[in-house]
PDB file of N, CA and C in Angstrom:
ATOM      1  N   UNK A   1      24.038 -14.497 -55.118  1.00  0.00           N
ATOM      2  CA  UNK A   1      23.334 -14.029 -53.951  1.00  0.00           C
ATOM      3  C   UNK A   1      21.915 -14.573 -53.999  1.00  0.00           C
ATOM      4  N   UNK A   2      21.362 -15.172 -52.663  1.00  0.00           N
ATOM      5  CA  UNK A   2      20.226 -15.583 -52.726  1.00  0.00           C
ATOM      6  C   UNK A   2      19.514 -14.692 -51.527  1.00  0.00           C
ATOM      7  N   UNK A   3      18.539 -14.188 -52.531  1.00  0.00           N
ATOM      8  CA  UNK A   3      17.327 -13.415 -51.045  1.00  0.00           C
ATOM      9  C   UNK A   3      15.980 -13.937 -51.597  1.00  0.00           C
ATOM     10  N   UNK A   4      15.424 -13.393 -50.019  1.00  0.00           N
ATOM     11  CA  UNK A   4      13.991 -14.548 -50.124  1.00  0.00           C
ATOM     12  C   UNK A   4      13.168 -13.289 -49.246  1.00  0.00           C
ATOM     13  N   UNK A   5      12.183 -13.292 -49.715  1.00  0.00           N
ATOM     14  CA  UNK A   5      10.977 -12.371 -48.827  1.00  0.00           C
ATOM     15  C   UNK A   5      10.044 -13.273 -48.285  1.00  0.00           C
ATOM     16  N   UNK A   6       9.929 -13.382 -46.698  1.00  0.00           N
ATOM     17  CA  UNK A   6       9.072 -13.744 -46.164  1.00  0.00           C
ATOM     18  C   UNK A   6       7.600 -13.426 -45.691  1.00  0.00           C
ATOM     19  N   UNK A   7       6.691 -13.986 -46.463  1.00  0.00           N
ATOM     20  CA  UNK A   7       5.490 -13.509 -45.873  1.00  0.00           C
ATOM     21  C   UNK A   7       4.194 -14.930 -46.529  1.00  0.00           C
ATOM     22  N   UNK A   8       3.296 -14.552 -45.835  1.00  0.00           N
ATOM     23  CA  UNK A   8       1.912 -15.483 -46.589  1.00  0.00           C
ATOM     24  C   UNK A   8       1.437 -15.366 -47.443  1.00  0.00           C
ATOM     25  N   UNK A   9       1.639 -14.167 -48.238  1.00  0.00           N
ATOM     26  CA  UNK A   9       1.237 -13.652 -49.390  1.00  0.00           C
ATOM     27  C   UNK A   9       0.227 -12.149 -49.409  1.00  0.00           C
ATOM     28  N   UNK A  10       0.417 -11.900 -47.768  1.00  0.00           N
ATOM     29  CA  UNK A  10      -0.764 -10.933 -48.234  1.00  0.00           C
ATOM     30  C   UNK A  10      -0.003  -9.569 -48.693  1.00  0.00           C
ATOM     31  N   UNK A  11      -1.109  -8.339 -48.813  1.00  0.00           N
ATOM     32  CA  UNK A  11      -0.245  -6.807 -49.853  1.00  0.00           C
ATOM     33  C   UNK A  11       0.945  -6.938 -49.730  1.00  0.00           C
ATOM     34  N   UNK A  12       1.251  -6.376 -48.220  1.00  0.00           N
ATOM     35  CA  UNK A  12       2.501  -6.219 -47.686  1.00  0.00           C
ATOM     36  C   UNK A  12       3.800  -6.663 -47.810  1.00  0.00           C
ATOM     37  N   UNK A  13       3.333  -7.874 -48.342  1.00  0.00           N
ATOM     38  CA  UNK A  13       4.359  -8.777 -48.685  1.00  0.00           C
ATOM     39  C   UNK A  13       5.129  -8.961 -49.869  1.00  0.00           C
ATOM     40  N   UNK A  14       3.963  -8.949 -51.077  1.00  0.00           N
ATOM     41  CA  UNK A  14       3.651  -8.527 -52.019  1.00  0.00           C
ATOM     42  C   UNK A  14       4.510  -7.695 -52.433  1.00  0.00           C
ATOM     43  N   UNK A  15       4.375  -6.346 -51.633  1.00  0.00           N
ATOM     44  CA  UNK A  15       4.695  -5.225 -52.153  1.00  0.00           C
ATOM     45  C   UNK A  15       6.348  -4.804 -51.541  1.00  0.00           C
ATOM     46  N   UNK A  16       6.801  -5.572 -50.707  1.00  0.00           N
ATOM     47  CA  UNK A  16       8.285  -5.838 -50.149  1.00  0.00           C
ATOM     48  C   UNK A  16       8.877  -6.577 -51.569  1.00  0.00           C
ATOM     49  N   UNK A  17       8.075  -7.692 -51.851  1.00  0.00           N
ATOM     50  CA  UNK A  17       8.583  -8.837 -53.011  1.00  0.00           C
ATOM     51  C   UNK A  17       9.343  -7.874 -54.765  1.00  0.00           C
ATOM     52  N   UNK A  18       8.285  -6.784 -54.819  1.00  0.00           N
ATOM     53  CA  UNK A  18       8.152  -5.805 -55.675  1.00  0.00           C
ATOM     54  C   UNK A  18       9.193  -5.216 -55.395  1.00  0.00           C
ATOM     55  N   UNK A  19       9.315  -4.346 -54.470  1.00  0.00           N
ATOM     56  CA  UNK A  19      10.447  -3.197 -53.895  1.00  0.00           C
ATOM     57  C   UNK A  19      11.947  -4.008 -53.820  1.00  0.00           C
ATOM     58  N   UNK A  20      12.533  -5.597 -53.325  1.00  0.00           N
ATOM     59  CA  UNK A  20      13.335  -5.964 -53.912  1.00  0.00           C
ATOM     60  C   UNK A  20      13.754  -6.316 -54.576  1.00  0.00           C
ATOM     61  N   UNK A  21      12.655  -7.082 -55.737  1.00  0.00           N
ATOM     62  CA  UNK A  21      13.291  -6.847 -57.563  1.00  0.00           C
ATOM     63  C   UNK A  21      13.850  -5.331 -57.922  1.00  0.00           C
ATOM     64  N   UNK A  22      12.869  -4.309 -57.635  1.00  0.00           N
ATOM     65  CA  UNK A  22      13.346  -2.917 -58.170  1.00  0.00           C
ATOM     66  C   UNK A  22      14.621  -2.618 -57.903  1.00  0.00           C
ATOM     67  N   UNK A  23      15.153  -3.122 -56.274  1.00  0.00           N
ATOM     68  CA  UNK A  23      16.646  -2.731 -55.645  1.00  0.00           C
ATOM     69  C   UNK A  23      17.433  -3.522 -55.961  1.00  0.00           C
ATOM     70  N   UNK A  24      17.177  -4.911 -56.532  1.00  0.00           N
ATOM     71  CA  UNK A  24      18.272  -5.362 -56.947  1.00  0.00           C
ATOM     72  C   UNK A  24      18.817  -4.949 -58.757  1.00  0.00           C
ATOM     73  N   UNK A  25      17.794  -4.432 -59.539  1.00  0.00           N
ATOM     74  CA  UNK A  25      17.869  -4.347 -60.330  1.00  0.00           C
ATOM     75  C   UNK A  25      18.531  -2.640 -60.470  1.00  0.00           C
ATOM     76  N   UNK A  26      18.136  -1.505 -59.971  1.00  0.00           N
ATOM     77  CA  UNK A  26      18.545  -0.931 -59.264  1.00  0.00           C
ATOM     78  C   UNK A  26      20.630  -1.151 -59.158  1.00  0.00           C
ATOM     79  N   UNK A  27      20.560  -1.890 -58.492  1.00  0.00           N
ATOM     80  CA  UNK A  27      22.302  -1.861 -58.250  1.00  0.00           C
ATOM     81  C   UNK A  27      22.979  -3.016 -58.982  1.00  0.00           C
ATOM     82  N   UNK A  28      22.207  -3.018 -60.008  1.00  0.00           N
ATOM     83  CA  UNK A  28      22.658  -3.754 -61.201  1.00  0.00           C
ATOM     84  C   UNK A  28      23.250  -5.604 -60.541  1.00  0.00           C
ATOM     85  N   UNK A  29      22.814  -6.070 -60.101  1.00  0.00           N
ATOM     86  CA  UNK A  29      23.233  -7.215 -59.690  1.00  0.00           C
ATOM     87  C   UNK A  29      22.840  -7.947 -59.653  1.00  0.00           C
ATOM     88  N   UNK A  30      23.532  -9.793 -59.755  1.00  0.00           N
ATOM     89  CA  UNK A  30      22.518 -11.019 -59.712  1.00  0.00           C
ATOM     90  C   UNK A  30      22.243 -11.303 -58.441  1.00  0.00           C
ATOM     91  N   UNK A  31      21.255 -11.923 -58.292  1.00  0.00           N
ATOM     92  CA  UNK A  31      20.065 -12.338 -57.335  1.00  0.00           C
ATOM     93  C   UNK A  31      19.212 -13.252 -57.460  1.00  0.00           C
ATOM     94  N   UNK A  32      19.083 -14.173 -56.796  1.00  0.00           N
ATOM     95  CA  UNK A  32      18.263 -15.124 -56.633  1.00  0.00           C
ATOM     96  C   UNK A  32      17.053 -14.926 -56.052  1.00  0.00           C
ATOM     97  N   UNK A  33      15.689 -14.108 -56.162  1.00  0.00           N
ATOM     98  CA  UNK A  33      14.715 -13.764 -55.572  1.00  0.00           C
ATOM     99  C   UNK A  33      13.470 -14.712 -55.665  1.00  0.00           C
ATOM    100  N   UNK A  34      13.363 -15.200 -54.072  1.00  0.00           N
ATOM    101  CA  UNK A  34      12.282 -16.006 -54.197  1.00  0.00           C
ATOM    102  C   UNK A  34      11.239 -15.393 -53.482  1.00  0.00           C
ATOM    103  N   UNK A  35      10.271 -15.953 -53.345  1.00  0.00           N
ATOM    104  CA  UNK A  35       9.287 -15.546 -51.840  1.00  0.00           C
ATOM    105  C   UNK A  35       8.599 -16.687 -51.595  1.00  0.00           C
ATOM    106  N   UNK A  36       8.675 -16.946 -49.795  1.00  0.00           N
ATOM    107  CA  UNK A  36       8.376 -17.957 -49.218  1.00  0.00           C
ATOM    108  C   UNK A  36       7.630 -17.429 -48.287  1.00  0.00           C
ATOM    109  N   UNK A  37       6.619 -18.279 -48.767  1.00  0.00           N
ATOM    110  CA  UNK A  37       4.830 -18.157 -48.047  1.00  0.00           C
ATOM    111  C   UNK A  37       4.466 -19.747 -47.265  1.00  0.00           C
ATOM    112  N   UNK A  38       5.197 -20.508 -47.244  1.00  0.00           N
ATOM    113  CA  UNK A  38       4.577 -21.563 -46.369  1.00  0.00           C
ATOM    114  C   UNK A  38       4.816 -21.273 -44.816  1.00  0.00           C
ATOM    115  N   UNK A  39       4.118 -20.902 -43.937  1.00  0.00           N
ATOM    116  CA  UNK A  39       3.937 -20.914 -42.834  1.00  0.00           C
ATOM    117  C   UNK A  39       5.472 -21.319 -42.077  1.00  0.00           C
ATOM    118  N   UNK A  40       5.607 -22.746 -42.090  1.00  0.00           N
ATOM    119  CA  UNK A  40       6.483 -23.638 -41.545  1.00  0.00           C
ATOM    120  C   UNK A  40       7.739 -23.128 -42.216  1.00  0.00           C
ATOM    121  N   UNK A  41       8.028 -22.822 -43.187  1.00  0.00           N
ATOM    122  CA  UNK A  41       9.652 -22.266 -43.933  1.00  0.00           C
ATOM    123  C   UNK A  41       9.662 -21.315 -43.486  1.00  0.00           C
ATOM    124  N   UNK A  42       8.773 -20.171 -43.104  1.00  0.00           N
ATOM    125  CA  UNK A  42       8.957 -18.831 -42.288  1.00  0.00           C
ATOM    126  C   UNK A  42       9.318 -19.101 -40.809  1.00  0.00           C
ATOM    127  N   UNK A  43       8.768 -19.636 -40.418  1.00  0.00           N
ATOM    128  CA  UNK A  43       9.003 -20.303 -38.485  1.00  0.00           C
ATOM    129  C   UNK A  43      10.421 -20.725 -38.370  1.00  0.00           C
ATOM    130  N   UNK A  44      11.009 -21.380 -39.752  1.00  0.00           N
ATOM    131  CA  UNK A  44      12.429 -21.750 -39.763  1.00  0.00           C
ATOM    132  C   UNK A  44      13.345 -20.547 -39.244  1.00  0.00           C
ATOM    133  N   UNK A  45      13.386 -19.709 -39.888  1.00  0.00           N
ATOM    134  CA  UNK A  45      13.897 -18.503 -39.804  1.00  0.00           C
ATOM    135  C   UNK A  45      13.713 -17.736 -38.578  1.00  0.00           C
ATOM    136  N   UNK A  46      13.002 -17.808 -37.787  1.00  0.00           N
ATOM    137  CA  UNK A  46      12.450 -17.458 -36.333  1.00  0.00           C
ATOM    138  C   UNK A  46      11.842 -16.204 -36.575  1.00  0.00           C
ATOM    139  N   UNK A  47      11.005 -15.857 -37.652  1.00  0.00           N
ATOM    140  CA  UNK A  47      10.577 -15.136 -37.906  1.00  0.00           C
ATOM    141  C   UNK A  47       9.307 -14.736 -37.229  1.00  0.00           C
ATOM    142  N   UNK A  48       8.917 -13.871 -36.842  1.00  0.00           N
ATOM    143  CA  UNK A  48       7.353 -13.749 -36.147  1.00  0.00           C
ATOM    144  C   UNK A  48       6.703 -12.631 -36.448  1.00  0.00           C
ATOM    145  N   UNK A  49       7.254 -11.976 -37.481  1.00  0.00           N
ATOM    146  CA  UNK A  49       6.176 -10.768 -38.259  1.00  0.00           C
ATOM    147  C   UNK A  49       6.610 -10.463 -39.414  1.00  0.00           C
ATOM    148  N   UNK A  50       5.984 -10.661 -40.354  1.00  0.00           N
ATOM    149  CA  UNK A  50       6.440 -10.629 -41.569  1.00  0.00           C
ATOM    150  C   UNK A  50       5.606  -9.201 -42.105  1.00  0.00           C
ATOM    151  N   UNK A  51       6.320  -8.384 -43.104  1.00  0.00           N
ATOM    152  CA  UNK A  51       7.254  -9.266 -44.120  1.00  0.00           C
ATOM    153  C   UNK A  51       8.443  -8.913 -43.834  1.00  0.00           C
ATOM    154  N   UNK A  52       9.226 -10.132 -44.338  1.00  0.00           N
ATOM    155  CA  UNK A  52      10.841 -10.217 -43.613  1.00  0.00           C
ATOM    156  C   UNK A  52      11.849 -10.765 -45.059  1.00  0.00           C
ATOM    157  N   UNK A  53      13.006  -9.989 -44.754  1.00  0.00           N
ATOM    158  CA  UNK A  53      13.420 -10.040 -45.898  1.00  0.00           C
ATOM    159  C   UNK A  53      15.432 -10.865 -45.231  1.00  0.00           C
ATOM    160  N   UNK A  54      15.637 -11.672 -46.104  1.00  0.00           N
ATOM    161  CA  UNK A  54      16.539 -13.029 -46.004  1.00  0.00           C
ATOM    162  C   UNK A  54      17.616 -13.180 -46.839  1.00  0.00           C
ATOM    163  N   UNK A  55      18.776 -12.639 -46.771  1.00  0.00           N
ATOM    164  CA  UNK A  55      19.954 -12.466 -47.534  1.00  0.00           C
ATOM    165  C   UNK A  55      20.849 -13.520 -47.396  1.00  0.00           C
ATOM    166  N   UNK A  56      21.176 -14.150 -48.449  1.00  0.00           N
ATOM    167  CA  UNK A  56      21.967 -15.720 -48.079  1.00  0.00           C
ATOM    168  C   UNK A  56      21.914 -16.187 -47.127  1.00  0.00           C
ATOM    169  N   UNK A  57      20.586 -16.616 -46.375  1.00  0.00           N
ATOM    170  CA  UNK A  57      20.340 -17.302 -45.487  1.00  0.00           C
ATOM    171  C   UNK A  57      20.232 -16.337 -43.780  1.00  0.00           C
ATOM    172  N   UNK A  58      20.098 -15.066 -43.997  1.00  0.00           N
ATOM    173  CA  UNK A  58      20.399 -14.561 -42.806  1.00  0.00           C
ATOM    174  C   UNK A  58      19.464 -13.572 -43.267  1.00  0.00           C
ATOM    175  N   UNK A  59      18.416 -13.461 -41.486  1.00  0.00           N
ATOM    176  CA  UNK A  59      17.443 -12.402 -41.743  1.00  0.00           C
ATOM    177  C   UNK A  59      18.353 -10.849 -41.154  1.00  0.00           C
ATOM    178  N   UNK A  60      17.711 -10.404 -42.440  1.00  0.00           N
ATOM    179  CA  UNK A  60      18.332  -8.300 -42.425  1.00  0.00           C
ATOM    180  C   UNK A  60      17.199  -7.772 -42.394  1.00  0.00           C
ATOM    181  N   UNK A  61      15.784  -8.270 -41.888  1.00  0.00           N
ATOM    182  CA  UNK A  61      14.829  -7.586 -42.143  1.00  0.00           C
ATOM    183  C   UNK A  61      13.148  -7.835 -41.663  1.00  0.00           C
ATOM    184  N   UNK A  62      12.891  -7.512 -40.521  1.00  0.00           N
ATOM    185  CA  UNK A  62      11.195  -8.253 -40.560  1.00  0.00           C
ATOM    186  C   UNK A  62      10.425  -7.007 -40.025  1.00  0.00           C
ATOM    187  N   UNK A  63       9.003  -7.377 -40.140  1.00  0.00           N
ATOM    188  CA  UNK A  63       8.250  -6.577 -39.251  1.00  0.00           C
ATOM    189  C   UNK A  63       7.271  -5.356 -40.294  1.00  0.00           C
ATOM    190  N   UNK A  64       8.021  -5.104 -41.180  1.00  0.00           N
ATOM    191  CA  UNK A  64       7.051  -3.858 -42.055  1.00  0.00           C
ATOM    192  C   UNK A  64       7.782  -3.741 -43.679  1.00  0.00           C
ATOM    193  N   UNK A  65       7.093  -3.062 -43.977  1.00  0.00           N
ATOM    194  CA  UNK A  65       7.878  -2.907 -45.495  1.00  0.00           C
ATOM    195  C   UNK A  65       8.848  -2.049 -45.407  1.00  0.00           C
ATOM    196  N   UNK A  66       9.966  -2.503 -46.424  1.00  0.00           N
ATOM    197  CA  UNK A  66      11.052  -1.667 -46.607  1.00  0.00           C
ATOM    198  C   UNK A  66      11.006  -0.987 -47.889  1.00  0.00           C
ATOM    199  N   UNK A  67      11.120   0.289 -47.710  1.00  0.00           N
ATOM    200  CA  UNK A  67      11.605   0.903 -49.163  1.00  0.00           C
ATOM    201  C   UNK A  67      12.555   0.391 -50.074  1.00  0.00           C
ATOM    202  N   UNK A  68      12.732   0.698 -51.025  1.00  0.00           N
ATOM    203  CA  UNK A  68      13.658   0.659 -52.262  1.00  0.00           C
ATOM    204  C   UNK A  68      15.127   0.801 -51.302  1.00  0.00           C
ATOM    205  N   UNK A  69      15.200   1.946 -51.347  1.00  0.00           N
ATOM    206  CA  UNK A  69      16.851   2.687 -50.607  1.00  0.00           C
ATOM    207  C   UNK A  69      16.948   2.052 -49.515  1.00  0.00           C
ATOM    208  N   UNK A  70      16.106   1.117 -48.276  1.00  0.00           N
ATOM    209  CA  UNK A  70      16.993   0.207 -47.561  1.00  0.00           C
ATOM    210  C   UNK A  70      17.160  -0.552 -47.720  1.00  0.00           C
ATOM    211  N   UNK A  71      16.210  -1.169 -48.463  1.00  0.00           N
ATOM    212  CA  UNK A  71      16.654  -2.690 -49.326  1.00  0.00           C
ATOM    213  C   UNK A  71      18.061  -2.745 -50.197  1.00  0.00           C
ATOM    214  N   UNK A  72      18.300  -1.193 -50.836  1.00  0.00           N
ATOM    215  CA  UNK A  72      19.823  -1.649 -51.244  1.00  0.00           C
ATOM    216  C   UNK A  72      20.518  -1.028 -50.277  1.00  0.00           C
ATOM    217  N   UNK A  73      20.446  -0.497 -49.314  1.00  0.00           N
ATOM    218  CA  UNK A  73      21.580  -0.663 -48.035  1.00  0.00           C
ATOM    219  C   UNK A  73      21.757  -1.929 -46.875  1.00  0.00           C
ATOM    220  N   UNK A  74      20.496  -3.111 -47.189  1.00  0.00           N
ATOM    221  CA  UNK A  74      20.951  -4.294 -46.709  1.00  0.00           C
ATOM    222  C   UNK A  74      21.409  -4.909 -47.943  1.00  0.00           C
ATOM    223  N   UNK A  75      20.806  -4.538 -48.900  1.00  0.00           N
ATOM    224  CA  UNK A  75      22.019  -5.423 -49.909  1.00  0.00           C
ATOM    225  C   UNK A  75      23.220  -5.692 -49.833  1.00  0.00           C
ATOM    226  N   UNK A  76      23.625  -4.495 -50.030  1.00  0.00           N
ATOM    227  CA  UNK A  76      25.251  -3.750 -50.623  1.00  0.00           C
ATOM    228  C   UNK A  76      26.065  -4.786 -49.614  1.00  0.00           C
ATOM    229  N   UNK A  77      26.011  -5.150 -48.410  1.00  0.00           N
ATOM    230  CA  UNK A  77      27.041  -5.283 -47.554  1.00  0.00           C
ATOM    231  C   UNK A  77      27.432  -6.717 -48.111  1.00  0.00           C
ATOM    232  N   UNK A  78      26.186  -7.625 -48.778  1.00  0.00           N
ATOM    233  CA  UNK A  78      26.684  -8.679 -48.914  1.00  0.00           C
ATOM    234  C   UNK A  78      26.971  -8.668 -50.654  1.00  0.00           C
ATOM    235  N   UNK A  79      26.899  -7.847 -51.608  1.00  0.00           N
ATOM    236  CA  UNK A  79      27.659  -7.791 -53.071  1.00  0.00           C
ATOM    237  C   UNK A  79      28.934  -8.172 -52.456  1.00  0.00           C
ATOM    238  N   UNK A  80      29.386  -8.862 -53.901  1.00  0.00           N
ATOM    239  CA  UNK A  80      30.935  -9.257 -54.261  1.00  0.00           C
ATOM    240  C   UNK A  80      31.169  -9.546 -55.801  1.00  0.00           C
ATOM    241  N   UNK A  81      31.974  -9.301 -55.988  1.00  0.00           N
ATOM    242  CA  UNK A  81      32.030  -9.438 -57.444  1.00  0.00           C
ATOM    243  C   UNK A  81      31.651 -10.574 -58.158  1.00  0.00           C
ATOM    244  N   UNK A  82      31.156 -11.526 -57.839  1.00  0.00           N
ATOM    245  CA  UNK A  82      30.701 -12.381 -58.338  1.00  0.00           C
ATOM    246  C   UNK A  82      28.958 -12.089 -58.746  1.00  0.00           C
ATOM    247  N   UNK A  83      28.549 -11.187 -57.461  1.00  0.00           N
ATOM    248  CA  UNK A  83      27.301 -10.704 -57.991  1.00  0.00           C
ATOM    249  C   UNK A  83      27.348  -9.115 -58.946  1.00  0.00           C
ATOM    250  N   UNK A  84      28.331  -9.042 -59.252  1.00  0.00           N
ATOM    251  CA  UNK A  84      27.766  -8.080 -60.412  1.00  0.00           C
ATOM    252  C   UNK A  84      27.683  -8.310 -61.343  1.00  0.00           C
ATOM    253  N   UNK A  85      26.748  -7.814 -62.499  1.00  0.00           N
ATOM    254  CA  UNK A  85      26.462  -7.751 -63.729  1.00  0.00           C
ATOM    255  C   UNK A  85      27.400  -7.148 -64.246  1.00  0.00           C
ATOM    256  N   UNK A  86      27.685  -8.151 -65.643  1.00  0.00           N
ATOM    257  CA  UNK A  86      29.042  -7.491 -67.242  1.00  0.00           C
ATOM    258  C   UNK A  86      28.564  -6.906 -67.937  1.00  0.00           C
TER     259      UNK A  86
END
């Protein structure tokens, strides 16, 4: 699983970036967590308020921070056994 948090870097973003390490770690699973701050890689996404959060290529998320507990209820839908931890 690859997720990506979108933002420029400022708190907010920051602090989304934070809250989905905790949730993925949290529901015990692998993850690819990046965060993408270049302007132009966010516009890709048709994003227009960040911070926005990007689950194998598909936005589940923009506009404000998400807690812990919705970050793993946009998770969950895309786990498969390949992303769980042995």
């Amino acid at each position: 699983m690859e997720i990506k948090v979108l933002g420029p870097g400022c708190p907010k973003c920051k602090k989304m970036e934070e809250s989905v390490r905790i949730a993925v770690k949290m529901l015990g699973i692998d993850a690819a967590i990046t965060k993408v701050d270049i302007i132009n890689d966010i516009l890709h996404y048709g994003v227009m308020s960040t911070p926005a959060l990007v689950i194998d290529e598909k936005v589940v998320h923009s506009g404000r921070i998400a807690g812990k507990k919705e970050i793993m209820k946009l998770i969950t839908p895309f786990i498969d056994n390949k992303n769980q931890k042995i």
